[in-house]
Protein backbone atom coordinates (compact mmCIF):
# COMPACT_ATOMS: atom_id res chain seq x y z
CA UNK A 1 39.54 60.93 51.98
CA UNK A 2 40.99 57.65 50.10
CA UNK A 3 42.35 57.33 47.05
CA UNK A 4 39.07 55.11 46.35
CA UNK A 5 36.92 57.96 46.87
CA UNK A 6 38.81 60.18 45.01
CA UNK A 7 38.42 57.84 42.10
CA UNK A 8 35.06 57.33 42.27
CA UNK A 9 34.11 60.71 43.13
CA UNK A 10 36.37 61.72 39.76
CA UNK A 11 33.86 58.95 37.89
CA UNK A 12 30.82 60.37 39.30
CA UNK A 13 31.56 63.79 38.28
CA UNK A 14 33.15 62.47 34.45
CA UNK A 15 29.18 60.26 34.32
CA UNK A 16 27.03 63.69 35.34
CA UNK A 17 29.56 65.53 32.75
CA UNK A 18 28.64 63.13 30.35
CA UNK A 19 24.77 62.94 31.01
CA UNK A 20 24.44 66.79 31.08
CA UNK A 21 26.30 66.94 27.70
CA UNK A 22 23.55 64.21 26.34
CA UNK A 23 20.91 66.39 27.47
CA UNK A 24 22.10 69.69 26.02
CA UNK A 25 22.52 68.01 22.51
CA UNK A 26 19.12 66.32 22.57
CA UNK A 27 17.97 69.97 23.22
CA UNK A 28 20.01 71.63 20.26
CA UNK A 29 18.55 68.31 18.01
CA UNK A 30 14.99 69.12 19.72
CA UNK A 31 15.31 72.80 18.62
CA UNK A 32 16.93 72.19 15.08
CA UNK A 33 13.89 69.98 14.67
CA UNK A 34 11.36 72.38 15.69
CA UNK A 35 12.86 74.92 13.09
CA UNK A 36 12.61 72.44 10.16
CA UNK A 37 9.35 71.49 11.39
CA UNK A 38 8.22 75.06 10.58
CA UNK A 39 9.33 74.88 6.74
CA UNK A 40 8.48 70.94 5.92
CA UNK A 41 6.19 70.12 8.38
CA UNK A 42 6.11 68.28 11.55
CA UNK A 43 6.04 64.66 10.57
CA UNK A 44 9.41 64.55 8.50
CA UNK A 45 11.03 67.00 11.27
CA UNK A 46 10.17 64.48 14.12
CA UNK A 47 10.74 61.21 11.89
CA UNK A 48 14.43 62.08 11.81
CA UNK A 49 14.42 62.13 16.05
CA UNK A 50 13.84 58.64 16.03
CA UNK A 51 16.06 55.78 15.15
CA UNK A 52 15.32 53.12 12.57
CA UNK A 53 15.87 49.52 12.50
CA UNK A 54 19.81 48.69 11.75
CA UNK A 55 20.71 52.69 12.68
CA UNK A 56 24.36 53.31 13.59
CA UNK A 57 24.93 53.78 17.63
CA UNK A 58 25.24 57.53 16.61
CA UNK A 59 21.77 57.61 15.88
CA UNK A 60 20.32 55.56 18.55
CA UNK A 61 22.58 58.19 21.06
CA UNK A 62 20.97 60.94 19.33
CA UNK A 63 17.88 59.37 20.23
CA UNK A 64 18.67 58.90 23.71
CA UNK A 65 20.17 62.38 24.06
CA UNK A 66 16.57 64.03 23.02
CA UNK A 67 14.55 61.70 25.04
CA UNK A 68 16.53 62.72 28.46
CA UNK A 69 16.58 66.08 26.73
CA UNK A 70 12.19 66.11 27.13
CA UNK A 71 12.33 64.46 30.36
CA UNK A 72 14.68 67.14 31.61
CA UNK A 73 12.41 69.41 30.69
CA UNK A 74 8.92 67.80 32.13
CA UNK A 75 10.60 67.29 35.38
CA UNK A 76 11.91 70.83 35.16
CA UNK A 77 8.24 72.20 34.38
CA UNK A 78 7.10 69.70 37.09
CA UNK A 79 9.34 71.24 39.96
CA UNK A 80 8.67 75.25 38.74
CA UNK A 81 4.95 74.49 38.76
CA UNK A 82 4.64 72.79 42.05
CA UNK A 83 7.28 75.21 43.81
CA UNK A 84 5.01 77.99 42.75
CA UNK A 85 1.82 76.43 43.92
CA UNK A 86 3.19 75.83 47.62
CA UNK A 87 3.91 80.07 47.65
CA UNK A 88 1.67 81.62 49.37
């Protein structure tokens, strides 16, 4: 193995670090949400999810973060449900 593939192995690893991280703090955001969604409804609770026009990058990441955070979890539901319909 090269020093190039050592590199870019390194990167590879650093990105999927990085993604996973994203997706475990759109969860936490997701979850905090649902909580306050409980006390002041489900409107406000969900409005502060989304970014608005002229947000910081902060925001728009915290977007992001839940948004891979819910597909993580449809493709996750996707694979349990379809590995349990192909057992006999």
């Amino acid at each position: 193995m090269g020093a190039r593939d050592l590199v870019r192995q390194l990167l590879l690893r650093g990105l999927l670090l990085l993604l996973w991280a994203l997706v475990g703090w759109g969860a936490l955001l997701l979850l905090l949400a649902l909580v306050n969604a409980a006390g002041e409804g489900p409107g406000p609770a969900l409005a502060r999810l989304l970014p608005s026009r002229g947000s910081s990058i902060w925001a728009w990441l915290n977007g992001l973060s839940v948004a891979l955070a819910v597909a993580v979890g449809v493709l996750a539901g996707g694979y349990l449900a379809w590995t349990r319909r192909l057992r006999p």
